[in-house]
N, C-alpha and C. Protein backbone atom coordinates (compact mmCIF):
# COMPACT_ATOMS: atom_id res chain seq x y z
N UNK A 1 -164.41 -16.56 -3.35
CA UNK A 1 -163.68 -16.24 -4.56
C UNK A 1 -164.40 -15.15 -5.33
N UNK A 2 -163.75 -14.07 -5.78
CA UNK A 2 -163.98 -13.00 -6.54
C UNK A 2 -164.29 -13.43 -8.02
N UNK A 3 -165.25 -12.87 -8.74
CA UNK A 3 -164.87 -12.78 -10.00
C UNK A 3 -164.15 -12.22 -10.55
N UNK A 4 -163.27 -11.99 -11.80
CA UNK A 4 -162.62 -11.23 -12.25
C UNK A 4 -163.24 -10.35 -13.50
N UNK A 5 -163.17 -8.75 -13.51
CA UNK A 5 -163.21 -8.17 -14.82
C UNK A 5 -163.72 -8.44 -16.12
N UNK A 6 -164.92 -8.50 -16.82
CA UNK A 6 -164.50 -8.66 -17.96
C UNK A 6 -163.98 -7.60 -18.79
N UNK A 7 -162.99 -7.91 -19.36
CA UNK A 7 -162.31 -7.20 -20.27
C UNK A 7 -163.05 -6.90 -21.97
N UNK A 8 -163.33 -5.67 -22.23
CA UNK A 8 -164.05 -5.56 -23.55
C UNK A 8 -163.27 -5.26 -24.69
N UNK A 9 -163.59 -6.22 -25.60
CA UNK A 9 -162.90 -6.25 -26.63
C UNK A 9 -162.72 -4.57 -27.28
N UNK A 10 -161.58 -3.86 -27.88
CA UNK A 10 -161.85 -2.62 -28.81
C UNK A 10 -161.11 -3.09 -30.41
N UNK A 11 -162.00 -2.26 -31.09
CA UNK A 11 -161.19 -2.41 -32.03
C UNK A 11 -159.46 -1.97 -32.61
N UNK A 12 -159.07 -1.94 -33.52
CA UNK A 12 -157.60 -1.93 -33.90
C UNK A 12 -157.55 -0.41 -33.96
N UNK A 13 -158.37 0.56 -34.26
CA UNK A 13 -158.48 1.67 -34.73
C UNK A 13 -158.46 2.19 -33.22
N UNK A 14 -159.42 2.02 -32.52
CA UNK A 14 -159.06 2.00 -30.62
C UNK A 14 -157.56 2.52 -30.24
N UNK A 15 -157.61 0.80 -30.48
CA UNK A 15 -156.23 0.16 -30.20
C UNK A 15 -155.07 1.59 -30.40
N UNK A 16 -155.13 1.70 -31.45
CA UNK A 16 -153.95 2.92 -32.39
C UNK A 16 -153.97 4.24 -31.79
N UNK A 17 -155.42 4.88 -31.38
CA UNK A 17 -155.15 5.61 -30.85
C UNK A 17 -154.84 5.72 -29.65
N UNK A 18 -155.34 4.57 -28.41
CA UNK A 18 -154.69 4.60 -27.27
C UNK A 18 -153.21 4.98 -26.83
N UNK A 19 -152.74 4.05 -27.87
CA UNK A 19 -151.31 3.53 -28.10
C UNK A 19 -150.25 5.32 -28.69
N UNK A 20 -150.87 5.60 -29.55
CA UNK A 20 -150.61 6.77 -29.81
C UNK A 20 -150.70 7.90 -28.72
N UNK A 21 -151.43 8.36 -28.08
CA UNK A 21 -152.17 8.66 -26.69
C UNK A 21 -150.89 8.36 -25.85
N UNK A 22 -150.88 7.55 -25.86
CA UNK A 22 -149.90 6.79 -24.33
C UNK A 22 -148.13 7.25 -24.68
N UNK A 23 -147.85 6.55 -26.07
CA UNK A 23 -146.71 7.06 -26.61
C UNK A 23 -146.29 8.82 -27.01
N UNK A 24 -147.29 9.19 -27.17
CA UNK A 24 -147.25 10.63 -27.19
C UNK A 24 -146.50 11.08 -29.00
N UNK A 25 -147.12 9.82 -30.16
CA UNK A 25 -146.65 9.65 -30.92
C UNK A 25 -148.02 9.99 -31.77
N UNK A 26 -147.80 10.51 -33.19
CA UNK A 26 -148.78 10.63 -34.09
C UNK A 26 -149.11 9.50 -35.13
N UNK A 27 -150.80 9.03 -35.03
CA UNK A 27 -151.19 8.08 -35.51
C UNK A 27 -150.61 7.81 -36.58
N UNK A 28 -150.16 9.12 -37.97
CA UNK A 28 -149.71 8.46 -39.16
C UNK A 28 -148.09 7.87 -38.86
N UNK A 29 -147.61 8.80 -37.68
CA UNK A 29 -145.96 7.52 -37.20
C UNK A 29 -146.45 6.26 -37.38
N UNK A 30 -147.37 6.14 -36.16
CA UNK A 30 -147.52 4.41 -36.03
C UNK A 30 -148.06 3.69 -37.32
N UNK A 31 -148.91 4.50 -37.57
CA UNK A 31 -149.38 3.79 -39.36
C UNK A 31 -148.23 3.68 -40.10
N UNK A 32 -147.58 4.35 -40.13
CA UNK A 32 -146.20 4.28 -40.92
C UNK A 32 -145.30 3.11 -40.70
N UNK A 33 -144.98 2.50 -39.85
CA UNK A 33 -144.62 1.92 -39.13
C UNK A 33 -144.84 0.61 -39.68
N UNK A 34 -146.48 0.46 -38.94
CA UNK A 34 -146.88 -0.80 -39.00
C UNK A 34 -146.86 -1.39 -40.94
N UNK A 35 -147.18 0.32 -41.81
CA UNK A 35 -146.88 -0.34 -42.82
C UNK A 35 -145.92 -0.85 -43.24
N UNK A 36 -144.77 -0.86 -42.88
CA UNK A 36 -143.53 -1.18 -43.19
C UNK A 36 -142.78 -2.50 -42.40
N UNK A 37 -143.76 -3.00 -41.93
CA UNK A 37 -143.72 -4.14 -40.83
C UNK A 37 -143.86 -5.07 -41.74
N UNK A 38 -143.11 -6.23 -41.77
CA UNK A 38 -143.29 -7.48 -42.27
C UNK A 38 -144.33 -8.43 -41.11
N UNK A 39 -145.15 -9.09 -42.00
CA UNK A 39 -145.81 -10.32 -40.69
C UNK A 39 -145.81 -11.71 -41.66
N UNK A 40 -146.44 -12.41 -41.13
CA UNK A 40 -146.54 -14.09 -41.28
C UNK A 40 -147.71 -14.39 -40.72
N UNK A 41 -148.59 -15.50 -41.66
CA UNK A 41 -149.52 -16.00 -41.08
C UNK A 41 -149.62 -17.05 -40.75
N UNK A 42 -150.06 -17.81 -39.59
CA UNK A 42 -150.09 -19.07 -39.09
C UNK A 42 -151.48 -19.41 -39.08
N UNK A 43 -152.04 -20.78 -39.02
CA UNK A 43 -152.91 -21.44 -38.24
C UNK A 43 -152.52 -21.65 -36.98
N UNK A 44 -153.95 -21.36 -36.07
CA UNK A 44 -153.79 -21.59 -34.73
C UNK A 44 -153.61 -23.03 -34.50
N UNK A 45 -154.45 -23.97 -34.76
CA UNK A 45 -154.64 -25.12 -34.27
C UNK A 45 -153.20 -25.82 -34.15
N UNK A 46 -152.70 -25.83 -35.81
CA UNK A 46 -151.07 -26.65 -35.99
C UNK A 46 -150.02 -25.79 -36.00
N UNK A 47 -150.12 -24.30 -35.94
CA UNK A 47 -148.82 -23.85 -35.58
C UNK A 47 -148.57 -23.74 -37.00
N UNK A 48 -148.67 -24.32 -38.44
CA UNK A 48 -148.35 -24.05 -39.31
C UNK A 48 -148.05 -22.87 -40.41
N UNK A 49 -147.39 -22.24 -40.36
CA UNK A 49 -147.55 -21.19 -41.26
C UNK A 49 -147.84 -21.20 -42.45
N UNK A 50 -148.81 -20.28 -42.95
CA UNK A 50 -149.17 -20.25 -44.03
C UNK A 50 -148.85 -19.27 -45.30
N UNK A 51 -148.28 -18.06 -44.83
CA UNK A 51 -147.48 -16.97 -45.30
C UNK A 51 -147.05 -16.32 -44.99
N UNK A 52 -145.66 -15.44 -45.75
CA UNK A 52 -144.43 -15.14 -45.06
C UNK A 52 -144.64 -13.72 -45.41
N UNK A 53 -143.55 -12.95 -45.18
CA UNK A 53 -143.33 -11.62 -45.57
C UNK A 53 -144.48 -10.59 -46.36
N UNK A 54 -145.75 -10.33 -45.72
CA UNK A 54 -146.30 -9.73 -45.95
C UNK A 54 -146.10 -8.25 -45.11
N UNK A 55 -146.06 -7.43 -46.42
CA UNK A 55 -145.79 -6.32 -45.99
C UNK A 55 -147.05 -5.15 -45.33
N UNK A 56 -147.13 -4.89 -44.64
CA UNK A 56 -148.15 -3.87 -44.14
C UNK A 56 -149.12 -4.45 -43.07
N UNK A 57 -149.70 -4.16 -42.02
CA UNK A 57 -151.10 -4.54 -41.45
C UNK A 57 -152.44 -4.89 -42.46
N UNK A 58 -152.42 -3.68 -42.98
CA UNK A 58 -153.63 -3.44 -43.85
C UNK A 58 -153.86 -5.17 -44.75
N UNK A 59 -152.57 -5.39 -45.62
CA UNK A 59 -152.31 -6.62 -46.57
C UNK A 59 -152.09 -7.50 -45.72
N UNK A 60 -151.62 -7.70 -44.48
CA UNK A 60 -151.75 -9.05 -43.37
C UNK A 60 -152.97 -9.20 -43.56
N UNK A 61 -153.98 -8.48 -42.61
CA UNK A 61 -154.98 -8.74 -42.64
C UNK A 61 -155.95 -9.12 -43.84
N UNK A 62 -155.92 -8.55 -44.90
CA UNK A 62 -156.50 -8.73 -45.91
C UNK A 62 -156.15 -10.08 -46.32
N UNK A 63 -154.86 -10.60 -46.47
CA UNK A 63 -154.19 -11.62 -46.71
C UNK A 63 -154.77 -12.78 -46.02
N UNK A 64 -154.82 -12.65 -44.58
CA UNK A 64 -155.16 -13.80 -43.49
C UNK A 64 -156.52 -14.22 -44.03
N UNK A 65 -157.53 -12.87 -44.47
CA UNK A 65 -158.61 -13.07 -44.90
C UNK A 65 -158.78 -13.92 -45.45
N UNK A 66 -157.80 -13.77 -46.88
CA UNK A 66 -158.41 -14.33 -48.34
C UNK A 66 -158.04 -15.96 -47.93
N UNK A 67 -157.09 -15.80 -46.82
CA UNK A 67 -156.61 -17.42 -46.96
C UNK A 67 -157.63 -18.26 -46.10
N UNK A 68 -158.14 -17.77 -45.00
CA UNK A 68 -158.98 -17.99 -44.24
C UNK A 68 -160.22 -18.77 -45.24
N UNK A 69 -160.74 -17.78 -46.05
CA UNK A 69 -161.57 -18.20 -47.05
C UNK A 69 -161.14 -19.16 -48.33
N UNK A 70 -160.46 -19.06 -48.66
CA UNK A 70 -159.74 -20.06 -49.62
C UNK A 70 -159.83 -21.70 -48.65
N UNK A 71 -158.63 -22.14 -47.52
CA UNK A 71 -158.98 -22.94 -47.07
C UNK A 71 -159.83 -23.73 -45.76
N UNK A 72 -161.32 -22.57 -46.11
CA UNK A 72 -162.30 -23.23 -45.06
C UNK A 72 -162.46 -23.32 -44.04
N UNK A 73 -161.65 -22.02 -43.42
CA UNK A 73 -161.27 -22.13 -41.44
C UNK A 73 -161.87 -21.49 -40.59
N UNK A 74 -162.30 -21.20 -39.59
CA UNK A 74 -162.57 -20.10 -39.16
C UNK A 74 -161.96 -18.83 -38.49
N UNK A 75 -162.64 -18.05 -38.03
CA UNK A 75 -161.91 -16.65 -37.59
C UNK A 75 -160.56 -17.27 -36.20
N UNK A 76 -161.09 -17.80 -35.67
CA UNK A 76 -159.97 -18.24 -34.61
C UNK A 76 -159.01 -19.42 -34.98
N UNK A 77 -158.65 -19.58 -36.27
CA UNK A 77 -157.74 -20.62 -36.68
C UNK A 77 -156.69 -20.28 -37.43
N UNK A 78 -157.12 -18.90 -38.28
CA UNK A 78 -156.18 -17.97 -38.91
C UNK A 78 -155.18 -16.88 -38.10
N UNK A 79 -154.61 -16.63 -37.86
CA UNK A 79 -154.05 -15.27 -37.54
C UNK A 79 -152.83 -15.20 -38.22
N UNK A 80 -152.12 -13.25 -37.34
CA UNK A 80 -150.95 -13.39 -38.29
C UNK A 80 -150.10 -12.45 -36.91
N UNK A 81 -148.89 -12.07 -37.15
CA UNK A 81 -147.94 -11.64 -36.16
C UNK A 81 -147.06 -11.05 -37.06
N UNK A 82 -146.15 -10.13 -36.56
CA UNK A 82 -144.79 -9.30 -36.96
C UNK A 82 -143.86 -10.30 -37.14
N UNK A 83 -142.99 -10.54 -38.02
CA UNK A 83 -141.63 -11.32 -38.49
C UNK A 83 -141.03 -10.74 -37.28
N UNK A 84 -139.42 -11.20 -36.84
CA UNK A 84 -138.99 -10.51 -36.08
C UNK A 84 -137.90 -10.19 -36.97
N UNK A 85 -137.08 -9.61 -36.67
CA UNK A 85 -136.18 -8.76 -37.59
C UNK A 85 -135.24 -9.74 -38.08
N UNK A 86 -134.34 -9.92 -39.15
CA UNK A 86 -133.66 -10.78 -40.02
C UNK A 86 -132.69 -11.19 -38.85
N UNK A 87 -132.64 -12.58 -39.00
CA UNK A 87 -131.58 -13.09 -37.86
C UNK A 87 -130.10 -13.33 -38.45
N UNK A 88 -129.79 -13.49 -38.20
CA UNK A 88 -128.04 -13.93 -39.06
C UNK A 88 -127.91 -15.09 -38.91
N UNK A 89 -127.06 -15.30 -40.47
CA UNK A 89 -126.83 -16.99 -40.84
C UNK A 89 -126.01 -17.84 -39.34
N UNK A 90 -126.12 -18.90 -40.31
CA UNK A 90 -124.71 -19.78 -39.50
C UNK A 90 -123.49 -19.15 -39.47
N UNK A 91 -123.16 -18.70 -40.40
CA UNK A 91 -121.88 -18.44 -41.04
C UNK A 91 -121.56 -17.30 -40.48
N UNK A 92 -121.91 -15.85 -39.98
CA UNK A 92 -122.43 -15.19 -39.44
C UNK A 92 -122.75 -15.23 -37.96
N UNK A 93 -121.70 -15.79 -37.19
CA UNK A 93 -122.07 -15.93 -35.57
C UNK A 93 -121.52 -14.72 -35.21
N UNK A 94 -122.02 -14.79 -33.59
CA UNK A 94 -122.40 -13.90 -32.88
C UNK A 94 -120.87 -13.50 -32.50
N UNK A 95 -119.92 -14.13 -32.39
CA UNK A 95 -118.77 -14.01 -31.76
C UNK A 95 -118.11 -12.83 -33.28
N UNK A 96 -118.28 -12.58 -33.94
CA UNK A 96 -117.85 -11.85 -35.46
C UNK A 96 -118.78 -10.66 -34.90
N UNK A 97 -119.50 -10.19 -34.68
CA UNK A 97 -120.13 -9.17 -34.62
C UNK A 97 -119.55 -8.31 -33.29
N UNK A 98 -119.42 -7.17 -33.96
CA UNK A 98 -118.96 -5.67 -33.15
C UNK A 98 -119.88 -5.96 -31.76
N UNK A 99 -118.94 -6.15 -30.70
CA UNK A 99 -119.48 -5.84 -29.30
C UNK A 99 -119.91 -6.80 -28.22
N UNK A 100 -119.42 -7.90 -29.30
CA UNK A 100 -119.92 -9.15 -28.81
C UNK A 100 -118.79 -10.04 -28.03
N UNK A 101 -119.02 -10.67 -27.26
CA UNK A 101 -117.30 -11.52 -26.72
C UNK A 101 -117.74 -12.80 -26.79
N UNK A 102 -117.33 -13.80 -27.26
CA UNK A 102 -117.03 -14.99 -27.11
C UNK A 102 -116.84 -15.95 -25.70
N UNK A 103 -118.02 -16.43 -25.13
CA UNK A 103 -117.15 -16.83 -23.81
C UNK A 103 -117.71 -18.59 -23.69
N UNK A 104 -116.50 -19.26 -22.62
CA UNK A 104 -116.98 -20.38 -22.73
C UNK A 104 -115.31 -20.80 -22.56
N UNK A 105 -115.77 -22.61 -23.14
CA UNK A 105 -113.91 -22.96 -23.39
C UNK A 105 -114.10 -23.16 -24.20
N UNK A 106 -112.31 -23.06 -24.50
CA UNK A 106 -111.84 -22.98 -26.00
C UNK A 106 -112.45 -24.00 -26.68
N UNK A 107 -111.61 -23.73 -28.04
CA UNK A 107 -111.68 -25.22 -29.03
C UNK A 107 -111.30 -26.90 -28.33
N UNK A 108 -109.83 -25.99 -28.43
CA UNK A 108 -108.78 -26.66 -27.56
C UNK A 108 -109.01 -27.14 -26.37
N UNK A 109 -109.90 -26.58 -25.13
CA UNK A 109 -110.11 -26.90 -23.69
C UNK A 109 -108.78 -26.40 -22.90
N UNK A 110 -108.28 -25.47 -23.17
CA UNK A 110 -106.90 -24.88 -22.44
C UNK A 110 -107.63 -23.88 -21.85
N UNK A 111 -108.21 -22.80 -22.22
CA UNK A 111 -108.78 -21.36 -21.65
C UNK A 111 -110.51 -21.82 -21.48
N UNK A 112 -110.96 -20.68 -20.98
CA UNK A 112 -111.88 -20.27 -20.37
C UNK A 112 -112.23 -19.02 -20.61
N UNK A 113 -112.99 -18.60 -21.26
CA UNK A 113 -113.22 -16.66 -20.98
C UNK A 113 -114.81 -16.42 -20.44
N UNK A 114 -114.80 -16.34 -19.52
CA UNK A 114 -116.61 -15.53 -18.61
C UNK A 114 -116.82 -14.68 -19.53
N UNK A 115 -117.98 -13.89 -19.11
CA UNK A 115 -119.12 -13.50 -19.68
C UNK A 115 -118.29 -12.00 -19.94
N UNK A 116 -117.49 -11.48 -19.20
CA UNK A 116 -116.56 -10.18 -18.54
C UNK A 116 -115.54 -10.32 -19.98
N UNK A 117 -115.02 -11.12 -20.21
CA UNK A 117 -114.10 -11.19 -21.71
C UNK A 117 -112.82 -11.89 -20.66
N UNK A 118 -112.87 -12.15 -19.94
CA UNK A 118 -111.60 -12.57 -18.86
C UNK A 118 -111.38 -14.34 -18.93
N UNK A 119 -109.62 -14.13 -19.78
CA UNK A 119 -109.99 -15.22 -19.71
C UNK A 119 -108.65 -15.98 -18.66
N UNK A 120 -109.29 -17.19 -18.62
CA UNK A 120 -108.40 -18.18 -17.59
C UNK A 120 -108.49 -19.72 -18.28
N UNK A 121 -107.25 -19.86 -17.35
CA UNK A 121 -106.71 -21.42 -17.56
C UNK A 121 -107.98 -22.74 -17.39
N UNK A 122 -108.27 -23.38 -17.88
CA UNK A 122 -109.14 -24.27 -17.16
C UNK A 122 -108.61 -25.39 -16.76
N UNK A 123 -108.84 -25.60 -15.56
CA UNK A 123 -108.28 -26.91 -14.52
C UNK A 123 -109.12 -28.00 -14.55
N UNK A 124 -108.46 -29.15 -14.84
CA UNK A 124 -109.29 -30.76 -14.84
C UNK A 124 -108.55 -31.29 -13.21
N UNK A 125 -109.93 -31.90 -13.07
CA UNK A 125 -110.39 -32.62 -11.93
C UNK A 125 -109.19 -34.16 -12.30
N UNK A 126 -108.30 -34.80 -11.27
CA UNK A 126 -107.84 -36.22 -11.12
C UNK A 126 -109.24 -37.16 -11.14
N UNK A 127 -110.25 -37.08 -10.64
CA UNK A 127 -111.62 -37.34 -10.70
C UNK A 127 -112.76 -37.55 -12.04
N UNK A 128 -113.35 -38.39 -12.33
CA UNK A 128 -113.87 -38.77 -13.63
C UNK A 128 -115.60 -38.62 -13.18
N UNK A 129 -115.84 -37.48 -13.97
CA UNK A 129 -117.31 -36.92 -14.05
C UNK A 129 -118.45 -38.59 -14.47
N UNK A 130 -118.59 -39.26 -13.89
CA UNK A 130 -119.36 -40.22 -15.03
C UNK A 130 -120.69 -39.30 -15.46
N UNK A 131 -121.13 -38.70 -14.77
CA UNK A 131 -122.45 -38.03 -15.38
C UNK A 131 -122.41 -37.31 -16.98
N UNK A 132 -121.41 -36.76 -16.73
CA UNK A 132 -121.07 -35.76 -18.00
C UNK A 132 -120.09 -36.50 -18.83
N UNK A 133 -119.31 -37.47 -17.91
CA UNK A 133 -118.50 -38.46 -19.05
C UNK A 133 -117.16 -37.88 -19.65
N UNK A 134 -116.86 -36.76 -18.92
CA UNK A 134 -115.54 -36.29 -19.25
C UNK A 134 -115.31 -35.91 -17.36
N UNK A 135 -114.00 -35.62 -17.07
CA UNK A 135 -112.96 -34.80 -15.97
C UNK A 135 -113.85 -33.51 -15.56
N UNK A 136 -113.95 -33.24 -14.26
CA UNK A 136 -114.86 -31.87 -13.79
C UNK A 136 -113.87 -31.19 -14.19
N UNK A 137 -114.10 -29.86 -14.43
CA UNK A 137 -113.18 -28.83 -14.69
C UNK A 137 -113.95 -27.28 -14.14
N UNK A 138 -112.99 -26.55 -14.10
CA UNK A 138 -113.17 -25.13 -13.53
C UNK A 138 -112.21 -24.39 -13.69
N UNK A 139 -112.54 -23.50 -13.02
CA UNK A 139 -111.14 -22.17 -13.31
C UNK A 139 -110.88 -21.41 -12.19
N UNK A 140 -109.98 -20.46 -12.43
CA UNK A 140 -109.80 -20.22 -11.06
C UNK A 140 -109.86 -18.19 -11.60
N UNK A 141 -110.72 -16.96 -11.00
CA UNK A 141 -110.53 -16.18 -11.52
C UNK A 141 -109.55 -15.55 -10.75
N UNK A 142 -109.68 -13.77 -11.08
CA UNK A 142 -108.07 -12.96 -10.87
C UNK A 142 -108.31 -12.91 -9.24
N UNK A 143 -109.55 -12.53 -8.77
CA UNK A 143 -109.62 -13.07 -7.08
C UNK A 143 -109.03 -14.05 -6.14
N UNK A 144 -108.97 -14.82 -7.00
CA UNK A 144 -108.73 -16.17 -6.66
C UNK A 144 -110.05 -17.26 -5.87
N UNK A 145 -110.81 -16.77 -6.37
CA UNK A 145 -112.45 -18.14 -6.35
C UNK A 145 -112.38 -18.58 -7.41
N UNK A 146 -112.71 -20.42 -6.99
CA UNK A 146 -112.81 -20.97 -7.97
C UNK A 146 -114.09 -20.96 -8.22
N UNK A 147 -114.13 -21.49 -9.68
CA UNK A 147 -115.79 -21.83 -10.18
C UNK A 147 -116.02 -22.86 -11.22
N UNK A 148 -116.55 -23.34 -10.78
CA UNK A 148 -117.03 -24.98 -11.80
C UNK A 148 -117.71 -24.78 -13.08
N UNK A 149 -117.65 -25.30 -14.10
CA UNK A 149 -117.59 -24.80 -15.39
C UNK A 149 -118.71 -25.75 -15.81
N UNK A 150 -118.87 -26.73 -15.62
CA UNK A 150 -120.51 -27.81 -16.09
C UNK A 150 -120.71 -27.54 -14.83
């Protein structure tokens, strides 16, 4: 058995310019960027978050700091990560949004529409699913193959 590599830590400033380097992008872009980045801080151990919408790298970090020190943790118990971008409500589903299709069966259980926007009849089984506790059902597309739907 081989050993593997050790890998050496660099710093963030490194980090930026590699990244810059590689992207073929100018450091104050990416600084720009990252300032305008929302993050959140968690504890490692419980997963708990500890603060939300901090704006910038610079104030994450500073932030993770002060909290780090406030409640008594150490360097590997604090961290922080990028928010991911605003998700949409309940109210607000995916099927309402430009570009999106709806697929699945109906309300009703009459249609069927695949992933394609195509939709079809759905056919129940004389046969009683006990697993699933309702009738197998499927559909039949414009080919004419069928396909089982649970």
């Amino acid at each position: 058995m081989g050993s593997q590599p050790v890998r050496k830590k660099i710093s963030f400033k490194n980090f930026l310019h590699k990244v810059t380097r590689f992207l073929d992008v100018t450091e104050e872009t990416l600084a720009e960027t990252l300032a305008e980045t929302s993050f959140y801080i968690f504890r490692t151990d419980t997963n708990a978050v500890i603060a939300r919408g901090i704006d910038g790298y610079e104030a994450a970090k500073d932030r993770a700091n002060h909290l780090r020190k406030q409640f008594g943790l150490k360097w590997d118990q604090v961290k922080f990560r990028a928010e991911r971008k605003a998700e949409s409500s309940k109210a607000d589903s995916s099927a309402s949004k430009p570009g999106k299709i709806k697929f699945g069966v109906s309300q009703d259980g009459k249609t069927f529409t695949n992933a394609y926007g195509q939709k079809s009849k759905v056919q129940y089984s004389p046969n009683f699913n006990r697993s699933k506790g309702r009738r197998f059902r499927g559909y039949t597309d414009a080919q004419g193959n069928y396909h089982d739907i649970d």
